[in-house]
Protein backbone atom coordinates (compact mmCIF):
# COMPACT_ATOMS: atom_id res chain seq x y z
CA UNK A 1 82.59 90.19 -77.22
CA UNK A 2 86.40 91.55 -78.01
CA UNK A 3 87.20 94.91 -78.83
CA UNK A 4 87.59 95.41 -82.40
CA UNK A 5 89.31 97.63 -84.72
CA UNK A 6 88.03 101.51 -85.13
CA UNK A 7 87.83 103.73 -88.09
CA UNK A 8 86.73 100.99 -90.82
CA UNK A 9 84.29 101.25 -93.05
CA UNK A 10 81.30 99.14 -91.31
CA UNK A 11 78.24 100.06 -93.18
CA UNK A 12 78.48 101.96 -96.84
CA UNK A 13 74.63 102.62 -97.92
CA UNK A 14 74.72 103.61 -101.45
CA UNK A 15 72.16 105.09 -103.06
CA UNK A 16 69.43 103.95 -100.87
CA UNK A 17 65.73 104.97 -101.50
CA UNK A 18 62.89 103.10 -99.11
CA UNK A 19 59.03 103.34 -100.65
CA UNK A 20 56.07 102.08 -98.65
CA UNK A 21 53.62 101.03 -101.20
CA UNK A 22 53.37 104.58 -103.83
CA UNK A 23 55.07 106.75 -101.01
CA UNK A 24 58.46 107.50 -101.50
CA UNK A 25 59.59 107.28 -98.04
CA UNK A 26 63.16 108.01 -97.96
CA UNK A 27 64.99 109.11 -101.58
CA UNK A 28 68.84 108.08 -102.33
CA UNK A 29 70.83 108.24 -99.47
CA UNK A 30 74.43 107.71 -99.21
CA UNK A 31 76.33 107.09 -95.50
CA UNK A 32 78.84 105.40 -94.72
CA UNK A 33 79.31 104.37 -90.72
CA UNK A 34 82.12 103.25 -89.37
CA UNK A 35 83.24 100.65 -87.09
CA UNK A 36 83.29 101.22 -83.36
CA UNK A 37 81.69 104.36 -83.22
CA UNK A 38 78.09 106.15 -82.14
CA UNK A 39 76.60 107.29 -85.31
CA UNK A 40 73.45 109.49 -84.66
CA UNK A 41 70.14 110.36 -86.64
CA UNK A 42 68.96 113.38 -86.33
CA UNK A 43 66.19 115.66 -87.66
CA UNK A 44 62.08 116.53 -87.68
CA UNK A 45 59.47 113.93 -87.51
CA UNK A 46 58.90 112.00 -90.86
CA UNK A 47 62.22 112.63 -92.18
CA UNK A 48 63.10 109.11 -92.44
CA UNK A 49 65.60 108.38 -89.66
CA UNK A 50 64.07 105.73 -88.52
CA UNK A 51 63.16 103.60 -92.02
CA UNK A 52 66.52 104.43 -93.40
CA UNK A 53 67.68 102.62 -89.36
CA UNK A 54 65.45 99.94 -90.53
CA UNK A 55 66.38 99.59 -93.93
CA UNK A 56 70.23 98.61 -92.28
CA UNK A 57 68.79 95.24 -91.19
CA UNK A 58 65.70 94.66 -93.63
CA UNK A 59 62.99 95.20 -90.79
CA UNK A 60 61.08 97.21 -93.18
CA UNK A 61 60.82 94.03 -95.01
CA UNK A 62 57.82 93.02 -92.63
CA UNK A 63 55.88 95.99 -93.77
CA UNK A 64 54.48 94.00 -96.80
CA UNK A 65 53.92 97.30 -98.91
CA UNK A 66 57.88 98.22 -98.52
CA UNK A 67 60.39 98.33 -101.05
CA UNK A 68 64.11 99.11 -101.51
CA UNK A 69 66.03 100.59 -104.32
CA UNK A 70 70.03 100.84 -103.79
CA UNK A 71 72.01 98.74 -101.39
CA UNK A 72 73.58 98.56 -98.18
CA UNK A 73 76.73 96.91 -97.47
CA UNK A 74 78.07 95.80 -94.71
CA UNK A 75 81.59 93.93 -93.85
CA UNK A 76 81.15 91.52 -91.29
CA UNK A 77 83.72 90.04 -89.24
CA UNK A 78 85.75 87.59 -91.03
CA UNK A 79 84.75 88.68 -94.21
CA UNK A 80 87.33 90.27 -96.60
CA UNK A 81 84.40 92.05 -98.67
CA UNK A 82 81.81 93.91 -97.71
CA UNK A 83 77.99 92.20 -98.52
CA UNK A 84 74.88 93.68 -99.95
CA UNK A 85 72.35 92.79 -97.49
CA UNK A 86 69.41 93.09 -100.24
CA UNK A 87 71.18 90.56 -101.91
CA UNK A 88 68.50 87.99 -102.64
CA UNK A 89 70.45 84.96 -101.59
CA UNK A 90 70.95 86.93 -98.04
CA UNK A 91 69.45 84.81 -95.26
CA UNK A 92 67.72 87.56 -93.75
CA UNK A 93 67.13 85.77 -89.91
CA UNK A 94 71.04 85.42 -89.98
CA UNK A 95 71.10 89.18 -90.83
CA UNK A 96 69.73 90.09 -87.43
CA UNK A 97 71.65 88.21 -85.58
CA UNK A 98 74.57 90.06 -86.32
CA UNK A 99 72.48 93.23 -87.12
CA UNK A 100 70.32 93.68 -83.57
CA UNK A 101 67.65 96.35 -83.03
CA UNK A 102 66.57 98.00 -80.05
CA UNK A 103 63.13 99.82 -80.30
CA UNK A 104 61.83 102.76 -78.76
CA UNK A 105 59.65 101.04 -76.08
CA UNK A 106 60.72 98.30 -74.04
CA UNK A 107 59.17 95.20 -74.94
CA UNK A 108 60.62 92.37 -72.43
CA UNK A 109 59.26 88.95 -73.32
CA UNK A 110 56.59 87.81 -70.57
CA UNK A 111 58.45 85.30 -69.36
CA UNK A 112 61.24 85.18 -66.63
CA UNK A 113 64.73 87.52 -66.67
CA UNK A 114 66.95 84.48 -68.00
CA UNK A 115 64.45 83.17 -70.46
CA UNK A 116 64.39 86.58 -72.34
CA UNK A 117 67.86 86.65 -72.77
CA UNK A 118 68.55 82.87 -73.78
CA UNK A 119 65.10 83.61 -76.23
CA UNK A 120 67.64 84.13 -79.01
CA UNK A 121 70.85 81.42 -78.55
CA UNK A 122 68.13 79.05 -78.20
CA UNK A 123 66.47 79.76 -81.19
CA UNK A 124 69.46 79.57 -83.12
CA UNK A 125 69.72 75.76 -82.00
CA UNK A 126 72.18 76.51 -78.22
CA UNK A 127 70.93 73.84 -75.78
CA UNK A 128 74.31 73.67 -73.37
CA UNK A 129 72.93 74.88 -70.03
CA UNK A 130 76.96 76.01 -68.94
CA UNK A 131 77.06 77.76 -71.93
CA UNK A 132 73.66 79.34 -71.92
CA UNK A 133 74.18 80.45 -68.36
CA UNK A 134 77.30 81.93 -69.48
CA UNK A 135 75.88 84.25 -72.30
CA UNK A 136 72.93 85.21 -69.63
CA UNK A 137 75.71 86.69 -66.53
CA UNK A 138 77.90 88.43 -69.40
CA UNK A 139 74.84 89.99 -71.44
CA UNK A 140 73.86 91.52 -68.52
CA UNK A 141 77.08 92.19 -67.29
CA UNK A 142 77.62 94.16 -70.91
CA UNK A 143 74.00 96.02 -70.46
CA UNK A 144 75.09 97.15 -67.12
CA UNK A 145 72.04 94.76 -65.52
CA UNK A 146 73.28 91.86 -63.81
CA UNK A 147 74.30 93.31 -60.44
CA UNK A 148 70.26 94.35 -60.20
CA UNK A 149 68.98 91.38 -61.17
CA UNK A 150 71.39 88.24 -60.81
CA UNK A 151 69.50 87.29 -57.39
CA UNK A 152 65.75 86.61 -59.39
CA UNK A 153 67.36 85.75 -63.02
CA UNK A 154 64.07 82.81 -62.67
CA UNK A 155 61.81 84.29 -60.54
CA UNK A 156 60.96 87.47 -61.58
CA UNK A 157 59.54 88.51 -65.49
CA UNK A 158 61.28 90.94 -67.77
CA UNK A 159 57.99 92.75 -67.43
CA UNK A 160 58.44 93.31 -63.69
CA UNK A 161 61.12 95.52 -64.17
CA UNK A 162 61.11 99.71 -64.66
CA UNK A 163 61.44 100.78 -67.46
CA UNK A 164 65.24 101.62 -67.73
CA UNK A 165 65.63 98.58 -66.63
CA UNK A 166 63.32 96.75 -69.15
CA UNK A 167 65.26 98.68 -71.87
CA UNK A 168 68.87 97.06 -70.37
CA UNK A 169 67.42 93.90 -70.50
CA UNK A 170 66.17 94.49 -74.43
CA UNK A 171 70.19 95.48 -74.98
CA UNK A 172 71.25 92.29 -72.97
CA UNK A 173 68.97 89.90 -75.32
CA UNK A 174 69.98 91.53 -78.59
CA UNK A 175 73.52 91.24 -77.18
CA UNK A 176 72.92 87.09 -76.74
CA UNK A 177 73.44 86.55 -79.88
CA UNK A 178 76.44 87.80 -80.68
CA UNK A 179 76.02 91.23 -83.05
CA UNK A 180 78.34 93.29 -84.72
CA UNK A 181 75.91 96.31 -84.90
CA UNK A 182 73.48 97.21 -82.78
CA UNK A 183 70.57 99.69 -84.31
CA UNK A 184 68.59 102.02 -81.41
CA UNK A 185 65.37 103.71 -82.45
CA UNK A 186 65.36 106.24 -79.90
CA UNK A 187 65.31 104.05 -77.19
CA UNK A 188 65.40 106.67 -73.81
CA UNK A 189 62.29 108.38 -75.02
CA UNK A 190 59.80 106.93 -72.80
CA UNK A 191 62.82 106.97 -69.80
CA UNK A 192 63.10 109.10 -67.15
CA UNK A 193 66.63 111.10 -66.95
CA UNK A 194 68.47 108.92 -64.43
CA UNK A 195 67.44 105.82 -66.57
CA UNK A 196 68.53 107.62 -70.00
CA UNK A 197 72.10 108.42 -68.08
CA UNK A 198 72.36 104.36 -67.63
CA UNK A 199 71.34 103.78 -71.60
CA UNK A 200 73.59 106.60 -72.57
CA UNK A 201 76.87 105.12 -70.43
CA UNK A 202 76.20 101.84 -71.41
CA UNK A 203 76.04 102.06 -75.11
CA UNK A 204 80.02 104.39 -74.92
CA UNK A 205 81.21 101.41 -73.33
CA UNK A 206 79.47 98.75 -75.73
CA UNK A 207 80.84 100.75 -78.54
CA UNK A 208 84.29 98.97 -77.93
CA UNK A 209 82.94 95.90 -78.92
CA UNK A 210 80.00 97.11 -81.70
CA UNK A 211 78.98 99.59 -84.11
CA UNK A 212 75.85 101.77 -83.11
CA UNK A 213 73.11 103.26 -85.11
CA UNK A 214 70.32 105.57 -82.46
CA UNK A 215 67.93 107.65 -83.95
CA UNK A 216 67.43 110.07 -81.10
CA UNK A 217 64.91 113.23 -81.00
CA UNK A 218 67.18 114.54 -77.97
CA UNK A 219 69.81 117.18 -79.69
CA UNK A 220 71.99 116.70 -76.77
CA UNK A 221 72.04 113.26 -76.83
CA UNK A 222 73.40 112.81 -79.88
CA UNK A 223 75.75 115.56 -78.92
CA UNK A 224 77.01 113.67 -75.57
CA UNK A 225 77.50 110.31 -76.80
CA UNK A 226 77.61 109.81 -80.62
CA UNK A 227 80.44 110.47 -82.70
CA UNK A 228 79.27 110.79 -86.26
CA UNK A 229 76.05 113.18 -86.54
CA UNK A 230 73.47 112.51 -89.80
CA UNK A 231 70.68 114.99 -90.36
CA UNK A 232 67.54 114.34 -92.58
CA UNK A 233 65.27 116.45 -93.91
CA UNK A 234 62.15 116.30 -95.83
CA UNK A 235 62.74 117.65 -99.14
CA UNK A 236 60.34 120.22 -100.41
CA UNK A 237 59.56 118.80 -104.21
CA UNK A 238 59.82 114.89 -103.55
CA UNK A 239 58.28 115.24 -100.07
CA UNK A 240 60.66 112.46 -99.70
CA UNK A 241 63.59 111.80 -96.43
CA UNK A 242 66.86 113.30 -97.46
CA UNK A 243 70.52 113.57 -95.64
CA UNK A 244 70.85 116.67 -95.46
CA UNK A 245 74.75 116.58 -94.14
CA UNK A 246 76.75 114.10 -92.02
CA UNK A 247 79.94 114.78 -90.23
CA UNK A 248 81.96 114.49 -86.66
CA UNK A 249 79.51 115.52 -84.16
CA UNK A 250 81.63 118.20 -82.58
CA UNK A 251 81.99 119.67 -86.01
CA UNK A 252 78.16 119.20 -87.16
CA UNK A 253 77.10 121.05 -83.76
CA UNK A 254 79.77 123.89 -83.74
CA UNK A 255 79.34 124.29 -87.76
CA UNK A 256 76.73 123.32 -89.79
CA UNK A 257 77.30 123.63 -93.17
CA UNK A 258 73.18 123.64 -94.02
CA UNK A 259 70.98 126.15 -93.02
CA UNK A 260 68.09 123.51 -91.94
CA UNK A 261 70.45 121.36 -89.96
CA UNK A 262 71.34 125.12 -87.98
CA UNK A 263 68.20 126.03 -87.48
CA UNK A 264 67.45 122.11 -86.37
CA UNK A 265 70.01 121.95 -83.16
CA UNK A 266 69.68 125.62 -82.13
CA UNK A 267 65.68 125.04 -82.29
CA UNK A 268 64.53 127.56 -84.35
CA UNK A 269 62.71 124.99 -86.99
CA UNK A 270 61.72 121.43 -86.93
């Protein structure tokens, strides 16, 4: 991965409003994230964080009662114009490649250390062994991993690791194949602290290379590592998601312009 360029425009969601089935999930949304940075959800449970984190890379489109008004566009590298990922002509596999997602409980492959990470270049038709081995000692080298695990890459399963460790690997095999963004649905909550330190130093030093999406529960989490704050809310009439405000993180935490998101990071409600 090479360091890219920061304060661009990555993601612009415009609009966006996710349903599931007669539910109105999450009701028109605008956010734009930019390039480079930690951008953090925050807010009470079944506000919507984590289907408007979905909605960035179509997963909710395997929840077969789901729908999506709006759009979200994203410039990938190379690109001169950003792209409406619910464009219908969108290859949606493609999509996650450069759009990864890490989810909130580790869920390492049951198969050896190197075959979860090479799960994904393989599928996307990589047979070179020199090269495969390649994108196995630099993933890991990029989750922080390979120094614990390069002596039984073959001999020992994903699932053999703790848990901190099983969420590095999870980071290393979205990292195989190459994404630009990397989406996090609170992925320390079922770690212990040491292990969250590890997540939480590892993804400031991947954000040189990608733009990060967490949806974290853990007010100073997002206040240690992200640099853009979001805060939904459920709004009283629709009973739908909202974003309530979204700003620098230092600001959002030292002034909040809405009462809810105040009374959110001080505790009082939520």
């Amino acid at each position: 991965m090479k360091a890219t360029e920061n304060n661009k425009i990555k993601i612009n969601v415009n609009n966006l409003s996710c349903s599931y089935g007669s539910l109105l999930a999450v009701n028109e949304v605008d956010l734009k994230i930019k390039a480079n940075e930690i951008t953090a959800f925050i807010g009470p449970s079944g506000c919507g964080k984590s289907t408007v984190l979905r909605a960035l890379n179509r997963m909710n489109d395997t929840i077969p009662s789901s729908s999506v008004n709006g759009s979200v566009d994203i410039i990938f590298n190379g690109d001169q114009a950003a792209i409406n990922i619910y464009n219908p002509d969108i290859d949606v596999i493609s999509l996650r490649r450069k759009v990864g997602m890490v989810f909130q409980r580790p869920n390492p492959f049951p198969m050896s250390i190197y075959e979860n990470i090479i799960y994904g270049p393989k599928l996307f038709g990589l047979k070179d062994k020199k090269q495969l081995d390649e994108i196995v000692e630099q993933s890991l080298q990029y989750s922080a991993l390979w120094d614990e695990v390069k002596d039984k890459l073959h001999t020992s399963s994903g699932q053999d690791l703790s848990g901190g460790q099983q969420q590095r690997l999870c980071i290393a095999r979205a990292l195989a194949v190459g994404p630009e963004v990397l989406l996090l649905d609170e992925p320390c909550s079922a770690l212990d602290p040491i292990a969250t330190v590890k997540i939480e130093d590892l993804l400031i030093e991947l954000k040189k290379y990608l733009t990060i999406v967490i949806v974290t529960h853990n007010m100073q989490q997002a206040s240690r590592i992200s640099d853009t704050t979001a805060v939904f809310w459920v709004n009283e009439n629709t009973k739908a998601g909202e974003l309530v405000e979204c700003k620098p993180t230092i600001e959002l935490f030292s002034n909040p312009q809405d009462s809810r998101t105040e009374g959110y990071i001080t505790g009082r409600f939520g």
